[in-house]
N, C-alpha and C. Protein backbone atom coordinates (compact mmCIF):
# COMPACT_ATOMS: atom_id res chain seq x y z
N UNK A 1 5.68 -5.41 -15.24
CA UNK A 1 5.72 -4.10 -14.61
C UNK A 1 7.06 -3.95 -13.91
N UNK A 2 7.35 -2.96 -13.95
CA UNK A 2 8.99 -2.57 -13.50
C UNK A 2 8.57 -2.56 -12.08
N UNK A 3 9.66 -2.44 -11.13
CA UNK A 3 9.43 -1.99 -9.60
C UNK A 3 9.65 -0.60 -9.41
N UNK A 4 9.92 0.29 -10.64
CA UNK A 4 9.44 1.85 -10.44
C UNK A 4 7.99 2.01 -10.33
N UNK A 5 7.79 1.16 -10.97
CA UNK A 5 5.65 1.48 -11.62
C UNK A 5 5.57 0.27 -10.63
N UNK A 6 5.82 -0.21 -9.59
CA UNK A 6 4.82 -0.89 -8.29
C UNK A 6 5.50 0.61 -7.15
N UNK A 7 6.47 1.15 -7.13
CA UNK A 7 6.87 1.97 -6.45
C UNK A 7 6.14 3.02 -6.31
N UNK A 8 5.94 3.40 -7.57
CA UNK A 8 4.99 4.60 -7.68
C UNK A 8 3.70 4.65 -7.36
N UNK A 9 3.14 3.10 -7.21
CA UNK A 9 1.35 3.07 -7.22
C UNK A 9 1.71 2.04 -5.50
N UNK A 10 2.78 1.98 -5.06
CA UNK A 10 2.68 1.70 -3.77
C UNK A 10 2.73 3.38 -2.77
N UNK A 11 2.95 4.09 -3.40
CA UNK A 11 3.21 6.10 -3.00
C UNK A 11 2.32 5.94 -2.89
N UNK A 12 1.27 6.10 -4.36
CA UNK A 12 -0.33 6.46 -4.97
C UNK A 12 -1.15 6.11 -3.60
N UNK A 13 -0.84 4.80 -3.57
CA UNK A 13 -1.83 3.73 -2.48
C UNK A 13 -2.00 4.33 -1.16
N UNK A 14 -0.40 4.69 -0.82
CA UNK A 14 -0.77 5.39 0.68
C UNK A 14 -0.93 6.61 0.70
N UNK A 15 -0.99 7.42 -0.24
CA UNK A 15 -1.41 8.40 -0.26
C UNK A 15 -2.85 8.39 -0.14
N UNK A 16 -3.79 8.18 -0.97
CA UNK A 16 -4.93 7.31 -0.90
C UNK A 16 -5.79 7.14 0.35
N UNK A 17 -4.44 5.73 1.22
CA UNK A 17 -5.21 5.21 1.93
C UNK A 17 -4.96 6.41 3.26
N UNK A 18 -4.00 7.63 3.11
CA UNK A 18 -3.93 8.77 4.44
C UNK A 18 -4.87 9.27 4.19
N UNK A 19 -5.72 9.66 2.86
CA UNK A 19 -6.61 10.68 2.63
C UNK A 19 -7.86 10.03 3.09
N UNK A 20 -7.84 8.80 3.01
CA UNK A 20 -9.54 8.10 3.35
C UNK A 20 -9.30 7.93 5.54
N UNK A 21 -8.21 7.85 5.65
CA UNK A 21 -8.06 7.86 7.17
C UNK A 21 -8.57 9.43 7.55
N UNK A 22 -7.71 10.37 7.11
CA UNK A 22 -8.38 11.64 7.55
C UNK A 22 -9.92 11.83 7.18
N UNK A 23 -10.59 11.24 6.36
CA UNK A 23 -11.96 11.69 5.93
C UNK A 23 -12.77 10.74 7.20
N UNK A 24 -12.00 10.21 7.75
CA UNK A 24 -12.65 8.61 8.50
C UNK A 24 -12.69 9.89 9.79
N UNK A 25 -11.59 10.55 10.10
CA UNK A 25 -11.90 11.06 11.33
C UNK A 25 -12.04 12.10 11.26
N UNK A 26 -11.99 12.82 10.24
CA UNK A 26 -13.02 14.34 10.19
C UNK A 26 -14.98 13.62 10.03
N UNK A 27 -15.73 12.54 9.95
CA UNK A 27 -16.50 12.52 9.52
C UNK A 27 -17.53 12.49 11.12
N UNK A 28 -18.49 12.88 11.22
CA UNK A 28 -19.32 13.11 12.48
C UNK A 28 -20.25 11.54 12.10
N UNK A 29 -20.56 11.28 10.70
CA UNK A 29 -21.44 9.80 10.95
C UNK A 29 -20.69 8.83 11.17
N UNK A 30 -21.30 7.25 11.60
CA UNK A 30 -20.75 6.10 11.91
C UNK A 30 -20.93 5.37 10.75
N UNK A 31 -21.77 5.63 9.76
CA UNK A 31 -21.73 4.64 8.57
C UNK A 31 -20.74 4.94 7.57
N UNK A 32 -20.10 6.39 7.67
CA UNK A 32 -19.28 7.21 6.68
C UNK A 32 -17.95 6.86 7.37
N UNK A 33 -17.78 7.35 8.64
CA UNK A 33 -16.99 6.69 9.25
C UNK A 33 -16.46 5.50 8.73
N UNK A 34 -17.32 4.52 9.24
CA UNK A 34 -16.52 3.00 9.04
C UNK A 34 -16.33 2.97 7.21
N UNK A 35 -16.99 3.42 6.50
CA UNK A 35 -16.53 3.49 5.03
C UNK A 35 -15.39 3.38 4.51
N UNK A 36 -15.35 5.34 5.14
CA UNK A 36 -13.72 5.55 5.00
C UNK A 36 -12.29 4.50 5.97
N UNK A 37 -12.71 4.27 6.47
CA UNK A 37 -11.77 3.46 7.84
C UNK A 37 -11.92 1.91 6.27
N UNK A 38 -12.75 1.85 5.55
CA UNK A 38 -12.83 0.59 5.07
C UNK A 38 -12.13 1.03 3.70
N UNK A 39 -11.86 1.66 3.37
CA UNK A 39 -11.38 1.98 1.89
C UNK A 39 -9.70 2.36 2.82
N UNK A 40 -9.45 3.33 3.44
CA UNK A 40 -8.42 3.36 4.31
C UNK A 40 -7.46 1.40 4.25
N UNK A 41 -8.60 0.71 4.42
CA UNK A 41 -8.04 -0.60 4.65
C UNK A 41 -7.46 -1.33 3.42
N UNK A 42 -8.07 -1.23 2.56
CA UNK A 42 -7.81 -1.42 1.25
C UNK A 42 -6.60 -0.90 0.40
N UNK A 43 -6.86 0.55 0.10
CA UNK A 43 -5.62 1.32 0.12
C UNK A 43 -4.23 0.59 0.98
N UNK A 44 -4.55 0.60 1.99
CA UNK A 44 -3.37 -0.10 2.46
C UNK A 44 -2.87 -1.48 2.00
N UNK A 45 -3.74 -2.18 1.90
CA UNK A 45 -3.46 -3.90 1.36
C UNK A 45 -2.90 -3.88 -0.11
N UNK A 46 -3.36 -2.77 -1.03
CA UNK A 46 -2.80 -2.49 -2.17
C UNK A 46 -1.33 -1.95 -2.36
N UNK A 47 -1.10 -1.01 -1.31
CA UNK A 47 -0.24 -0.66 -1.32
C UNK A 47 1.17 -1.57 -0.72
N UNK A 48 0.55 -2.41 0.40
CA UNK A 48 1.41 -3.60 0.58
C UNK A 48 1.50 -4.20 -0.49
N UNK A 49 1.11 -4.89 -0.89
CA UNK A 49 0.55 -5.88 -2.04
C UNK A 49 1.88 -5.21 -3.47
N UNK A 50 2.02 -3.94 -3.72
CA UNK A 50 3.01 -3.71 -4.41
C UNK A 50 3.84 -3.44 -4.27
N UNK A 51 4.08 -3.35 -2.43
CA UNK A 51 5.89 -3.43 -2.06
C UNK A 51 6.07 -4.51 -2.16
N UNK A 52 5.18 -5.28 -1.89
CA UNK A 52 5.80 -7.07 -1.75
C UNK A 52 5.96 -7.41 -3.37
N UNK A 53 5.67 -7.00 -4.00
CA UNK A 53 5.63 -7.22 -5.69
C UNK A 53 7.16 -6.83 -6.01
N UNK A 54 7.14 -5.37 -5.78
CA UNK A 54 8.56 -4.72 -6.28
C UNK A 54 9.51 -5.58 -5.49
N UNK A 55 10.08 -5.92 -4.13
CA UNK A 55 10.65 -6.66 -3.25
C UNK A 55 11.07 -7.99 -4.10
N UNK A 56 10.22 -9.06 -4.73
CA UNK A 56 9.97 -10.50 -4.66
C UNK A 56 10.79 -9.99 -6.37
N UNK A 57 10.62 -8.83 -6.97
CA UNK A 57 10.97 -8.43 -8.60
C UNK A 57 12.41 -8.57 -8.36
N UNK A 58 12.97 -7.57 -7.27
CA UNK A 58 14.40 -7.23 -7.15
C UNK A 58 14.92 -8.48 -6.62
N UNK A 59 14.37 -9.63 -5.73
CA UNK A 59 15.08 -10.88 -5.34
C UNK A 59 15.09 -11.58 -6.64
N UNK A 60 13.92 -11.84 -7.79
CA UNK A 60 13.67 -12.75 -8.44
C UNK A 60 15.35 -12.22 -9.51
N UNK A 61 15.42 -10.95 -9.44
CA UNK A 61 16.42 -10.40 -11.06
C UNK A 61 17.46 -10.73 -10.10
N UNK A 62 17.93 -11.19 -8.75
CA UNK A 62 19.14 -11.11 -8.15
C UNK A 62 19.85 -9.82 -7.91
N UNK A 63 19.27 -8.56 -7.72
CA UNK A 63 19.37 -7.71 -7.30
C UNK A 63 19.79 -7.50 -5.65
N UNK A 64 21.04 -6.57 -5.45
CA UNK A 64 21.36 -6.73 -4.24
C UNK A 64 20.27 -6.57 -2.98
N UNK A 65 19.15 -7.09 -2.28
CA UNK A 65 18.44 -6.63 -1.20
C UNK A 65 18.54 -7.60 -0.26
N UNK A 66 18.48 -7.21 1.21
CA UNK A 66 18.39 -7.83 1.92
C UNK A 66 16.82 -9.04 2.79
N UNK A 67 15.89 -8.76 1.75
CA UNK A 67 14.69 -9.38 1.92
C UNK A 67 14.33 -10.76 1.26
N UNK A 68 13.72 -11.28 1.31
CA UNK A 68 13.07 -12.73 0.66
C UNK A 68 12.05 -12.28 0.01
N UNK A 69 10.80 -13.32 -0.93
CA UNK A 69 9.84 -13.06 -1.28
C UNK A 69 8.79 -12.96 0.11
N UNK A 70 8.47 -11.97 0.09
CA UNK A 70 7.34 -12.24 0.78
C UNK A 70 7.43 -11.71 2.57
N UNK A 71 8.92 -11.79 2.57
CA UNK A 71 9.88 -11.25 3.67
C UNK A 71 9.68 -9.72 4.19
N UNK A 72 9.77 -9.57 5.67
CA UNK A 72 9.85 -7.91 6.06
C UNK A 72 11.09 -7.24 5.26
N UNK A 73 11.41 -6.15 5.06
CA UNK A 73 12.49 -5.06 4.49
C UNK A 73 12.82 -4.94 5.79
């Protein structure tokens, strides 16, 4: 997979995981609530999960970045 296509589904992801945050706090129940707050969580780990992918791609090809594998940007 290129680091355009982890780029693009790291967008996807937080897009995703903003839309399940707003449903988390528009929601009046506590079981729907914590749902969304739990998919919210996920979304996010995915979406990490393919910056750190694209990141570890551009160190591995020797591409100019200032990060490590696994490293903050």
């Amino acid at each position: 997979m290129s680091t355009q296509k982890s780029d693009a589904r790291a967008v996807e992801y937080r897009v995703r995981a903003d839309a399940a945050t707003a449903a988390a706090g528009a929601c009046q129940l506590d079981r729907m609530r914590e749902q969304h707050e739990a998919a919210a969580a996920v979304w996010t780990q995915l979406a990490e999960a393919e910056e750190r992918r694209a990141r570890e791609r551009l160190v591995f090809h020797g591409a100019a970045v200032t990060t490590v594998p696994g490293g903050a940007a």
